[in-house]
PDB file of N, CA and C in Angstrom:
ATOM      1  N   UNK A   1     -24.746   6.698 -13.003  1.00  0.00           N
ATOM      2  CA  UNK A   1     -24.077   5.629 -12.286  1.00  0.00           C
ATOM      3  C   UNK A   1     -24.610   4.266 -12.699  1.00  0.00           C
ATOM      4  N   UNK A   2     -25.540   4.257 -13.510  1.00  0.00           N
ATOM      5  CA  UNK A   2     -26.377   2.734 -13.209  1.00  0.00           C
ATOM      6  C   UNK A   2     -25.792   2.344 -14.774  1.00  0.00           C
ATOM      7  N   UNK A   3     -25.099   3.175 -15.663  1.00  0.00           N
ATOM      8  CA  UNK A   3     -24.186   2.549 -16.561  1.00  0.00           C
ATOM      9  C   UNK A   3     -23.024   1.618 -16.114  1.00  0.00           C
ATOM     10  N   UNK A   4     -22.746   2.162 -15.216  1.00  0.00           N
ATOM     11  CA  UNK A   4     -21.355   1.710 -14.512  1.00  0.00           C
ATOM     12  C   UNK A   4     -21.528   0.633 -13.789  1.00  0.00           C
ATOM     13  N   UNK A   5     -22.834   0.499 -13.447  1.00  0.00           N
ATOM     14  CA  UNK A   5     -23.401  -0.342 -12.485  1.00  0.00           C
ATOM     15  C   UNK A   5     -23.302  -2.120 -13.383  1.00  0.00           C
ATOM     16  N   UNK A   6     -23.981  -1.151 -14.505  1.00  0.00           N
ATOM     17  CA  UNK A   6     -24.170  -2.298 -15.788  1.00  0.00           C
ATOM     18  C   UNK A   6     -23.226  -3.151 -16.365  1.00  0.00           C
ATOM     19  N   UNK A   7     -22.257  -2.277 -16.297  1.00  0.00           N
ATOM     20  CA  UNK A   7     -20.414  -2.575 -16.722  1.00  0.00           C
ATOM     21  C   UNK A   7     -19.866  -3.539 -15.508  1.00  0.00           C
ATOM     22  N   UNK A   8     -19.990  -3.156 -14.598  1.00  0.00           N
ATOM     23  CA  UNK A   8     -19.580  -3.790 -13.435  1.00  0.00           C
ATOM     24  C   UNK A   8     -20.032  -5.356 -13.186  1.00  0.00           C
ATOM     25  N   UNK A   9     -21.126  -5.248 -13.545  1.00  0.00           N
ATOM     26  CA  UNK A   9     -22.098  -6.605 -13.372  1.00  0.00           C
ATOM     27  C   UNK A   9     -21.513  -7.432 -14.657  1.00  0.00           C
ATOM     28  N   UNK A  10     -21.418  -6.836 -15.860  1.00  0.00           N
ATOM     29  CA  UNK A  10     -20.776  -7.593 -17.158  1.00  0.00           C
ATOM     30  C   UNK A  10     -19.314  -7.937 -17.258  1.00  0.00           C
ATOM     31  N   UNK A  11     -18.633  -7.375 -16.101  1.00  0.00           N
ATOM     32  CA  UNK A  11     -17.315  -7.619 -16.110  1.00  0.00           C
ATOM     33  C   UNK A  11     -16.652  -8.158 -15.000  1.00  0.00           C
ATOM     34  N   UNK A  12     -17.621  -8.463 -14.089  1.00  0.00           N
ATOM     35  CA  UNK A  12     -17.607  -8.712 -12.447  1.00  0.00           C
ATOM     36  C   UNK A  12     -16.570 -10.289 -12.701  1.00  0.00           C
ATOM     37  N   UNK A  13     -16.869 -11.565 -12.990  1.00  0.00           N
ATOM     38  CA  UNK A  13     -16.136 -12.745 -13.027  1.00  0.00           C
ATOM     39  C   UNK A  13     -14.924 -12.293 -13.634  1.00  0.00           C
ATOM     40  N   UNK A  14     -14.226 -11.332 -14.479  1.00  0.00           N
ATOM     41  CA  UNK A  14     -13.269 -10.929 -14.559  1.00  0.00           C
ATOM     42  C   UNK A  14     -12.221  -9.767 -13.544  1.00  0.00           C
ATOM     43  N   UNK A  15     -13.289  -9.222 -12.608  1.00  0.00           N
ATOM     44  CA  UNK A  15     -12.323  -8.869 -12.152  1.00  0.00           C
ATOM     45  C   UNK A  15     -12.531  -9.560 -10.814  1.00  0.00           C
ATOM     46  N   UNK A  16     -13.432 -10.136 -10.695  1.00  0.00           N
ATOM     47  CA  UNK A  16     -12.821 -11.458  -9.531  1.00  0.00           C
ATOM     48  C   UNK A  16     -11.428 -12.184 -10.134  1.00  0.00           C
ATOM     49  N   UNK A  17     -11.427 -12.275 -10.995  1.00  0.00           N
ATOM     50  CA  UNK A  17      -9.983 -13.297 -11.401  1.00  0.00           C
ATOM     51  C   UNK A  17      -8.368 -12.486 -11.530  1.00  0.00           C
ATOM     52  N   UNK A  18      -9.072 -11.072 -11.459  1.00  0.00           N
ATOM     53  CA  UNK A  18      -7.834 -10.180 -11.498  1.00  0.00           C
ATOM     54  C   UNK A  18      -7.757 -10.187 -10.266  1.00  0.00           C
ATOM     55  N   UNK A  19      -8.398  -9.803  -9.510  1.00  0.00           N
ATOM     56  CA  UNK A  19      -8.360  -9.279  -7.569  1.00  0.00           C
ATOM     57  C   UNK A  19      -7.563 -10.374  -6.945  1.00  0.00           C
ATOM     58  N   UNK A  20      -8.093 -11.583  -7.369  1.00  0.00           N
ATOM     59  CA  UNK A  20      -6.919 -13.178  -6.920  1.00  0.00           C
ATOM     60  C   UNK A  20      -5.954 -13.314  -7.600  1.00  0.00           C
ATOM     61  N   UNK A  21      -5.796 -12.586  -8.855  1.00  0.00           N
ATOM     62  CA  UNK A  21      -4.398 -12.509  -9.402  1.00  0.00           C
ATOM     63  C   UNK A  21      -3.587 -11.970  -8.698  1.00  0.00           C
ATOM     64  N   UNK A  22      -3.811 -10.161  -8.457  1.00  0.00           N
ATOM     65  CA  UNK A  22      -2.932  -9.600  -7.305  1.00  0.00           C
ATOM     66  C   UNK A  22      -2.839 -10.174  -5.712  1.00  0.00           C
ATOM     67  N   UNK A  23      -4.076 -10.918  -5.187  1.00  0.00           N
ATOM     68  CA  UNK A  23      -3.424 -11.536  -4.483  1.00  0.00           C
ATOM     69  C   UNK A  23      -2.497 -11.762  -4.421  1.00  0.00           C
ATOM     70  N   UNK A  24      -2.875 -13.464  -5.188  1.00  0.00           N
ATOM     71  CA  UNK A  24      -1.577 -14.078  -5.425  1.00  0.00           C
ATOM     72  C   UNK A  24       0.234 -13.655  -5.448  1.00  0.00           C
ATOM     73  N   UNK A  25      -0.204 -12.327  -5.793  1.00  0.00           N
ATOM     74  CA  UNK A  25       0.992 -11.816  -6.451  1.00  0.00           C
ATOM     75  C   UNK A  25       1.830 -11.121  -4.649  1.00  0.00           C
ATOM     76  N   UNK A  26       1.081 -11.118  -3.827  1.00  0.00           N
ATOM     77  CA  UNK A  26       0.948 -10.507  -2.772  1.00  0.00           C
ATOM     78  C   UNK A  26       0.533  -9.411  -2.179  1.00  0.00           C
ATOM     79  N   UNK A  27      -0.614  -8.562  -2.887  1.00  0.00           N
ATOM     80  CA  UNK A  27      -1.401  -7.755  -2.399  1.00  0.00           C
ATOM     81  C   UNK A  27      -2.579  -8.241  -1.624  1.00  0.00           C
ATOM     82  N   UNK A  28      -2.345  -8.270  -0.339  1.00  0.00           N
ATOM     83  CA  UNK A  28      -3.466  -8.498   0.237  1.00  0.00           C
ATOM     84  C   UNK A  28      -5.241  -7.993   0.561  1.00  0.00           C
ATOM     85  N   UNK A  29      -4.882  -6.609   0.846  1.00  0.00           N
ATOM     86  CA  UNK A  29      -5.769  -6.003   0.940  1.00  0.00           C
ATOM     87  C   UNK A  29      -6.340  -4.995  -0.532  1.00  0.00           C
ATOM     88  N   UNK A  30      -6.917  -6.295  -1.531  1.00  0.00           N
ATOM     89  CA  UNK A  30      -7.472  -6.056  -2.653  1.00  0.00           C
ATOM     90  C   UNK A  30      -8.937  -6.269  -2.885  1.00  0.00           C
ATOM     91  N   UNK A  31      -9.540  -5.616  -3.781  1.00  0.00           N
ATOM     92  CA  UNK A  31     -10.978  -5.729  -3.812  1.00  0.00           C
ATOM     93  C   UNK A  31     -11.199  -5.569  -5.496  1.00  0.00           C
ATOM     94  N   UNK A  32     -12.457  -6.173  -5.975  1.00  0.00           N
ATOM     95  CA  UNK A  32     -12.859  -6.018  -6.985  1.00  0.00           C
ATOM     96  C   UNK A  32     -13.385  -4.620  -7.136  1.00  0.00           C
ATOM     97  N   UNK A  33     -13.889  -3.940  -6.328  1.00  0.00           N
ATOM     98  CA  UNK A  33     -14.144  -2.601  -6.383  1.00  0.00           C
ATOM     99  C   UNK A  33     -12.604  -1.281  -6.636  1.00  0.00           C
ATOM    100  N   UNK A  34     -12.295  -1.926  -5.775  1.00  0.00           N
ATOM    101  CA  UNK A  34     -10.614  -0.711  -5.856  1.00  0.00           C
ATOM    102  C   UNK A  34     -10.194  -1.213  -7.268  1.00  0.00           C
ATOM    103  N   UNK A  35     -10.539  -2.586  -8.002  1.00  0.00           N
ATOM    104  CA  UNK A  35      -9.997  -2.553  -9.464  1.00  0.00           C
ATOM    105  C   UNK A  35     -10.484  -1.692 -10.161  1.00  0.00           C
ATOM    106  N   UNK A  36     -11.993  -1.684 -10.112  1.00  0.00           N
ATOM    107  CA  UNK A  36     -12.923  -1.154 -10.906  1.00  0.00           C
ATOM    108  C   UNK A  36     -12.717   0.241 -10.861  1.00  0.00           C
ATOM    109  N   UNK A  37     -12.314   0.658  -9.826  1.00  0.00           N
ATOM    110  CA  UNK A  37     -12.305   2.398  -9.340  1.00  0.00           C
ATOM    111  C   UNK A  37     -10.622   2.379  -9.964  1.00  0.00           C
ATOM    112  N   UNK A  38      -9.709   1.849 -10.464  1.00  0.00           N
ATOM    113  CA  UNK A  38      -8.628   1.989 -11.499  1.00  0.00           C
ATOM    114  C   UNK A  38      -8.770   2.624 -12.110  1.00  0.00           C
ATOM    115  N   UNK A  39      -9.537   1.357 -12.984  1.00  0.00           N
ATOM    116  CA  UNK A  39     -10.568   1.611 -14.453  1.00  0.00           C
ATOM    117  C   UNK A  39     -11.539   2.677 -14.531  1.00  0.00           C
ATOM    118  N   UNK A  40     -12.251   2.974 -13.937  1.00  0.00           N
ATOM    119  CA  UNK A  40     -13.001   4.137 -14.100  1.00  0.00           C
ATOM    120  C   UNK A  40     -12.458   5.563 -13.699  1.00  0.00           C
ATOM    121  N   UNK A  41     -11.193   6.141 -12.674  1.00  0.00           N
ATOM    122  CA  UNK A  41     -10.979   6.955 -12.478  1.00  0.00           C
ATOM    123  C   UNK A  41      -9.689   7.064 -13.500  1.00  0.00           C
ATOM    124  N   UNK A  42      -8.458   5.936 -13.701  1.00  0.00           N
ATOM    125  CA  UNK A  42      -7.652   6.495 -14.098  1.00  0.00           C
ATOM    126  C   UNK A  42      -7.496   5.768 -16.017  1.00  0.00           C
ATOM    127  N   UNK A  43      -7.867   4.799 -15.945  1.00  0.00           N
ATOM    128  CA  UNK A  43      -7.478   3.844 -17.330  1.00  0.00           C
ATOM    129  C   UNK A  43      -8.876   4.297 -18.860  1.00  0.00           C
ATOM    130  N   UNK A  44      -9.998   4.435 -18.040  1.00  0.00           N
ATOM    131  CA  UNK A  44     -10.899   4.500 -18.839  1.00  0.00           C
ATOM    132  C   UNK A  44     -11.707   6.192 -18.318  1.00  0.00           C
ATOM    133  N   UNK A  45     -10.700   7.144 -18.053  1.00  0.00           N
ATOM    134  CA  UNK A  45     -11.262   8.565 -17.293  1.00  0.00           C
ATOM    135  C   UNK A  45     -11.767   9.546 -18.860  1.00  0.00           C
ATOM    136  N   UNK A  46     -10.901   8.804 -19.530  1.00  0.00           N
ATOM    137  CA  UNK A  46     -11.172  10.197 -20.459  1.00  0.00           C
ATOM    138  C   UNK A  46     -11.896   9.288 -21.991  1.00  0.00           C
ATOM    139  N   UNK A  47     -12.296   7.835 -21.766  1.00  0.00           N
ATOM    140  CA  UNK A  47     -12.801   7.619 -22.509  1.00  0.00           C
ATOM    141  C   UNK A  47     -14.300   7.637 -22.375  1.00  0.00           C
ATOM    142  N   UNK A  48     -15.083   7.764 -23.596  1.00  0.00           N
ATOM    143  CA  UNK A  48     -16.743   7.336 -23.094  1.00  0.00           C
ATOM    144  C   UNK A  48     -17.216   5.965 -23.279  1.00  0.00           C
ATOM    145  N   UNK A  49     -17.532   5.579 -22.040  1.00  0.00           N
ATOM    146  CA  UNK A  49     -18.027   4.391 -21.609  1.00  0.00           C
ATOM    147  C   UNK A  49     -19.015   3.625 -22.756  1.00  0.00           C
ATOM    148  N   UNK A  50     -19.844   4.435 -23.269  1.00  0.00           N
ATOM    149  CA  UNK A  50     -20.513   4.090 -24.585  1.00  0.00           C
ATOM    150  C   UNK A  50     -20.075   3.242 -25.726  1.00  0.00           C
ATOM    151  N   UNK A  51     -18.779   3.484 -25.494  1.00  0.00           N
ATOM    152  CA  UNK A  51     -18.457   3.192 -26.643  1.00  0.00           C
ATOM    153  C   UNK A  51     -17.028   2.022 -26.313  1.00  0.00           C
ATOM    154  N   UNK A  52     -17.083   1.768 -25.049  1.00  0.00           N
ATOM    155  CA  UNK A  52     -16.009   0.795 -24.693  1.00  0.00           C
ATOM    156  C   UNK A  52     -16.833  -0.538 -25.006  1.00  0.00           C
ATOM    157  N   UNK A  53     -16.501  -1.315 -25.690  1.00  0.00           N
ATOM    158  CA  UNK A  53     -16.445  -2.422 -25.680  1.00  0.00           C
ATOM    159  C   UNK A  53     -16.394  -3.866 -24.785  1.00  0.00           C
ATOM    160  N   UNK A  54     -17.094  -4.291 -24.392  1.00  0.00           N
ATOM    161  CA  UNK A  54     -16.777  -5.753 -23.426  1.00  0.00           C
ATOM    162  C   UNK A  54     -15.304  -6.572 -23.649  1.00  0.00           C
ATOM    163  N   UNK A  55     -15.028  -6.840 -24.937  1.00  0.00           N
ATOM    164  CA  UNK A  55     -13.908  -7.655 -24.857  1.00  0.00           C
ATOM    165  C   UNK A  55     -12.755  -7.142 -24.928  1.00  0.00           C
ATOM    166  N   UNK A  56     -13.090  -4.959 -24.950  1.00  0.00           N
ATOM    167  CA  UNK A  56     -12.100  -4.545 -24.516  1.00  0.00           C
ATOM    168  C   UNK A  56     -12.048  -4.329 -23.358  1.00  0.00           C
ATOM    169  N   UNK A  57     -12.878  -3.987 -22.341  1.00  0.00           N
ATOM    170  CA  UNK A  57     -12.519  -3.708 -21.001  1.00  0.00           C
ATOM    171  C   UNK A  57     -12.147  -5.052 -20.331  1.00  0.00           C
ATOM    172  N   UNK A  58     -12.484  -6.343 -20.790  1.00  0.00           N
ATOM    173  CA  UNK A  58     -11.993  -7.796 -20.016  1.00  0.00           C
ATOM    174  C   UNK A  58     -10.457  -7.694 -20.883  1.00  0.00           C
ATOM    175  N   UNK A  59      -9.882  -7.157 -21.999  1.00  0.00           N
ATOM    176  CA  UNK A  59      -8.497  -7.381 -22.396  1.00  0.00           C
ATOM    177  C   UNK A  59      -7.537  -6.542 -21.560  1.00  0.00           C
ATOM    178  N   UNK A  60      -7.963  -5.278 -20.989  1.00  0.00           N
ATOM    179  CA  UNK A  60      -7.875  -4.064 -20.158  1.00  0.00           C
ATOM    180  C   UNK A  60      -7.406  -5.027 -18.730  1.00  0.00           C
ATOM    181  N   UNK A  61      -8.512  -5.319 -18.211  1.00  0.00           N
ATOM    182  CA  UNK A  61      -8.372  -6.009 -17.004  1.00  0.00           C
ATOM    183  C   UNK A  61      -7.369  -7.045 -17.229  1.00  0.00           C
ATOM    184  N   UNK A  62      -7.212  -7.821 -17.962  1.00  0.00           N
ATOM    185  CA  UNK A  62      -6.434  -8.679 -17.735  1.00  0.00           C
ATOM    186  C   UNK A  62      -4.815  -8.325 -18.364  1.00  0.00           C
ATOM    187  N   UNK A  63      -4.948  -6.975 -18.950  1.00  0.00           N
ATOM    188  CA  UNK A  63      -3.402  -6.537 -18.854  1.00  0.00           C
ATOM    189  C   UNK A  63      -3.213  -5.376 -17.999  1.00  0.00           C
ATOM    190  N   UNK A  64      -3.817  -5.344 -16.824  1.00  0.00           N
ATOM    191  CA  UNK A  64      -3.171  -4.523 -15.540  1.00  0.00           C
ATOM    192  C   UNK A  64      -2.301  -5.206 -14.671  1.00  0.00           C
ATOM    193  N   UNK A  65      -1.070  -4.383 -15.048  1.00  0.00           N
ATOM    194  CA  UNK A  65      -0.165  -4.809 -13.911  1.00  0.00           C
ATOM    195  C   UNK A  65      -0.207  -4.551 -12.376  1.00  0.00           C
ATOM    196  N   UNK A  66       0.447  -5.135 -11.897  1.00  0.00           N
ATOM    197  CA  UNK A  66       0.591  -5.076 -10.245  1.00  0.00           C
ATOM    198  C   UNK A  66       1.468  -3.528 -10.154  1.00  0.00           C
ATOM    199  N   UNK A  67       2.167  -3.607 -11.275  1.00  0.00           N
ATOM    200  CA  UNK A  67       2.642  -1.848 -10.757  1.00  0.00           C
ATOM    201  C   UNK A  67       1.872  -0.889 -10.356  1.00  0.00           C
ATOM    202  N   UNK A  68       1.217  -0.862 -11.917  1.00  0.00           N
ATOM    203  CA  UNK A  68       0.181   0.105 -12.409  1.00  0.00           C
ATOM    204  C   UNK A  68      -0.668  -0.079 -11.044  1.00  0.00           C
ATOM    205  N   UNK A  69      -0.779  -0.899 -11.076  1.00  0.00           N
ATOM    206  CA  UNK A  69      -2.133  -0.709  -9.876  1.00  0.00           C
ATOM    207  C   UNK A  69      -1.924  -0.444  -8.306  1.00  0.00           C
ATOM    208  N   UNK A  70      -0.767  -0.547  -8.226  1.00  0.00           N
ATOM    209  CA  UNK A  70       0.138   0.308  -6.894  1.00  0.00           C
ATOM    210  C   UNK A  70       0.054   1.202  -7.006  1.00  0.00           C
ATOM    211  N   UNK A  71       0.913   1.801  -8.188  1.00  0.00           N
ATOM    212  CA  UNK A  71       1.062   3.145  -8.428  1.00  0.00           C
ATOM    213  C   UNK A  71      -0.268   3.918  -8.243  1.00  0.00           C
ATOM    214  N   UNK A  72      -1.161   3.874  -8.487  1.00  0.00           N
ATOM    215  CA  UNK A  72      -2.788   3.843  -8.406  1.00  0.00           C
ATOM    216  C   UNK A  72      -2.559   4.465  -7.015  1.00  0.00           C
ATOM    217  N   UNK A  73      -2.532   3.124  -6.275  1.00  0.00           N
ATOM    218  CA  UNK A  73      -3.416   3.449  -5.288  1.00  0.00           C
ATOM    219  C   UNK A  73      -2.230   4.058  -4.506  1.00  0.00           C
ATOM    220  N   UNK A  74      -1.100   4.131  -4.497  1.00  0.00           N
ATOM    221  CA  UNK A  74      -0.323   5.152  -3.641  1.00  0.00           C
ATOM    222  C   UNK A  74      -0.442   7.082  -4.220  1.00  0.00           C
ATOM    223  N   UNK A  75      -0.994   6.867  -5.202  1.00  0.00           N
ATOM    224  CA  UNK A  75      -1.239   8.240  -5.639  1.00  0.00           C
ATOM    225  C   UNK A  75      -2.467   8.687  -5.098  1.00  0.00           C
ATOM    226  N   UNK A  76      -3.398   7.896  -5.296  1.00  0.00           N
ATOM    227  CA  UNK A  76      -4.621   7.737  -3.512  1.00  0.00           C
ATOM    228  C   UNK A  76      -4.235   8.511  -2.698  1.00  0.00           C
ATOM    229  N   UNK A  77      -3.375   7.558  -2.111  1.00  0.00           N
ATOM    230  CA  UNK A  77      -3.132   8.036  -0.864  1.00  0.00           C
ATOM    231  C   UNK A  77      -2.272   9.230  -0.406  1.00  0.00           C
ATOM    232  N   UNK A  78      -1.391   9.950  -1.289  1.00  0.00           N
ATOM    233  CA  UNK A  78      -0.967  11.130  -1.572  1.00  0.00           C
ATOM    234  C   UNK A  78      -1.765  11.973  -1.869  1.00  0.00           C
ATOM    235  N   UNK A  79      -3.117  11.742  -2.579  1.00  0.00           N
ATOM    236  CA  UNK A  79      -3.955  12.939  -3.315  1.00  0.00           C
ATOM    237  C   UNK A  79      -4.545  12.964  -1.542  1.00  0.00           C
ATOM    238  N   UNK A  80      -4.852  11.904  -1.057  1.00  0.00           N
ATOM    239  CA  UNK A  80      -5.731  12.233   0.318  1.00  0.00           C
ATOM    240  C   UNK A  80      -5.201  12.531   1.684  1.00  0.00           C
ATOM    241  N   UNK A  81      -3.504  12.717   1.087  1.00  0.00           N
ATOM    242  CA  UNK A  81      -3.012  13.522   2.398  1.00  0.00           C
ATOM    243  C   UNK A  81      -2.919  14.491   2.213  1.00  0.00           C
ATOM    244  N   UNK A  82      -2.743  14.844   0.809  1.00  0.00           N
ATOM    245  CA  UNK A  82      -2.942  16.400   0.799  1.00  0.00           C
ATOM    246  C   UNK A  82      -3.853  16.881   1.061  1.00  0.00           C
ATOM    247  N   UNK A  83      -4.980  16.289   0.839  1.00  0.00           N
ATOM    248  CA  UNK A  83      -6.430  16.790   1.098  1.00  0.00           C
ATOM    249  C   UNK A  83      -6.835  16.933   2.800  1.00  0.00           C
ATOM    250  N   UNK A  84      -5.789  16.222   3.420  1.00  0.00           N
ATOM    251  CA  UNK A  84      -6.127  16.504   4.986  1.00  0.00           C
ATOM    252  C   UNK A  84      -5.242  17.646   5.627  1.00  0.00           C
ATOM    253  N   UNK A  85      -3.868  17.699   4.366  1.00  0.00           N
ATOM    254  CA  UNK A  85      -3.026  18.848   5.148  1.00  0.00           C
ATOM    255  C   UNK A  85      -3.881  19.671   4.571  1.00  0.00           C
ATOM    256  N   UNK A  86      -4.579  20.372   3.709  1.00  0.00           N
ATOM    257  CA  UNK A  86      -5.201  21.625   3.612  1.00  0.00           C
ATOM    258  C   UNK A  86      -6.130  22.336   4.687  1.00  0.00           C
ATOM    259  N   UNK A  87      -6.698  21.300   5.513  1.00  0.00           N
ATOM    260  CA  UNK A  87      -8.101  21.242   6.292  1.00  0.00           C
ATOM    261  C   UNK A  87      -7.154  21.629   7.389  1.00  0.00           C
ATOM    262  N   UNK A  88      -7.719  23.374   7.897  1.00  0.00           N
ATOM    263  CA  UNK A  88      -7.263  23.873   8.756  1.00  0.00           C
ATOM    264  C   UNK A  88      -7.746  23.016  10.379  1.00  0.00           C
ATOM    265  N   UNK A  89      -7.203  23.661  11.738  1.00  0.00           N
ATOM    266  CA  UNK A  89      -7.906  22.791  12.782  1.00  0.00           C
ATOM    267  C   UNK A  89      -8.905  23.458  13.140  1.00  0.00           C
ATOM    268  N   UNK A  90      -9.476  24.478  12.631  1.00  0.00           N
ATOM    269  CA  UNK A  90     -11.038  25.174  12.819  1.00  0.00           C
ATOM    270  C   UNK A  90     -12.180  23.745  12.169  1.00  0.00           C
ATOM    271  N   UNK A  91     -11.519  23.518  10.574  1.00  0.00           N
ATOM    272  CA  UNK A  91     -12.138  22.662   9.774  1.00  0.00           C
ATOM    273  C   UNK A  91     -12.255  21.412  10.168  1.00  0.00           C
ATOM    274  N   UNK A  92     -10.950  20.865  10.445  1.00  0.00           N
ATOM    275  CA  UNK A  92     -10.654  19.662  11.083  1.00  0.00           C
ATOM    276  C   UNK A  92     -11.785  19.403  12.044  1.00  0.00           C
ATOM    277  N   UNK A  93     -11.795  20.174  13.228  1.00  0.00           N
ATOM    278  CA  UNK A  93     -12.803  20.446  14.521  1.00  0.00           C
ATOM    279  C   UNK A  93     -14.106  20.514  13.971  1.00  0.00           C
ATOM    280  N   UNK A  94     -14.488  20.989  13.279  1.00  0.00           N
ATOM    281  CA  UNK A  94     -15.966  20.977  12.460  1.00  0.00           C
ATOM    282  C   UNK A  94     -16.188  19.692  11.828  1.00  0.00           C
ATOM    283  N   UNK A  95     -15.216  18.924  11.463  1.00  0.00           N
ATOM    284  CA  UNK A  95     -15.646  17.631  10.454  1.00  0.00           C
ATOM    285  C   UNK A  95     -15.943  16.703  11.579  1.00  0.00           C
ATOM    286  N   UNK A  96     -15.163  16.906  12.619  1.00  0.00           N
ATOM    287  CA  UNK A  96     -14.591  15.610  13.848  1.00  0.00           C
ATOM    288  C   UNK A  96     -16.207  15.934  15.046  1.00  0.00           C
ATOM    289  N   UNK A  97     -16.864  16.947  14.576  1.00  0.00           N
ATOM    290  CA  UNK A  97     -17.702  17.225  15.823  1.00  0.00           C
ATOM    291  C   UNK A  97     -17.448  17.792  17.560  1.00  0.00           C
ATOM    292  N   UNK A  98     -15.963  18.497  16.802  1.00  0.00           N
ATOM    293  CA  UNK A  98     -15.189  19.041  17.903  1.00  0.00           C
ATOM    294  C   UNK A  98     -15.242  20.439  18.114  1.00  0.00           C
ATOM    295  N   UNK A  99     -16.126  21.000  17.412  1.00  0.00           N
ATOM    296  CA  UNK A  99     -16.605  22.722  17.602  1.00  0.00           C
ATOM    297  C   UNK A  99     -16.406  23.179  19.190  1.00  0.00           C
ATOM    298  N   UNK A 100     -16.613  22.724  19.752  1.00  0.00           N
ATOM    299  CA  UNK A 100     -16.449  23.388  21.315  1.00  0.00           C
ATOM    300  C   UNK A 100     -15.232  23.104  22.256  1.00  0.00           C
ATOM    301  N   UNK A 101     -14.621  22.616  21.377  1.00  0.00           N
ATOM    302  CA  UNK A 101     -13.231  22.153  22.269  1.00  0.00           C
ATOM    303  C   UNK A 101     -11.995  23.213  21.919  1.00  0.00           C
TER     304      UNK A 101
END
């Protein structure tokens, strides 16, 4: 993680300028982190970090669209409803601290 950590810190004023881009654009509830978690889960998943480049991951960032990055995060939120319809209400009750009810 403390690669990523490293990347993050070297690319941080860029994706502050992306995060106020989508603002702007009207995404409100944006973060430099939910960019970064893009980039690392879906844009840069199957590449090795080693070998990415700085003035490619700031060319990266600054050609993400507002789609792309919807699309992102509504697939989020689909991967994590499925993940709650699986969780029976035995499980459910065990996560929630509801065993005796």
């Amino acid at each position: 993680m403390v690669q990523f950590e490293v990347l993050y810190q070297d690319v941080f004023s860029v994706l502050q300028m992306k995060c106020q881009d989508l603002k702007n654009q009207g995404m409100k509830n944006v973060t430099e982190e939910d960019i970064w978690r893009y980039f690392i889960n879906k844009k840069w998943a199957s590449i090795d970090l080693k070998e990415l480049k700085i003035h490619e991951m700031v060319s990266d960032l600054f050609a993400l669209s507002t789609e792309h990055f919807i699309a992102f995060r509504e697939a989020e939120k689909v991967a994590a409803l499925h993940l709650v319809a699986k969780i029976n209400d035995a499980e459910r009750n065990a996560l929630l601290g509801m065993d005796d009810i």
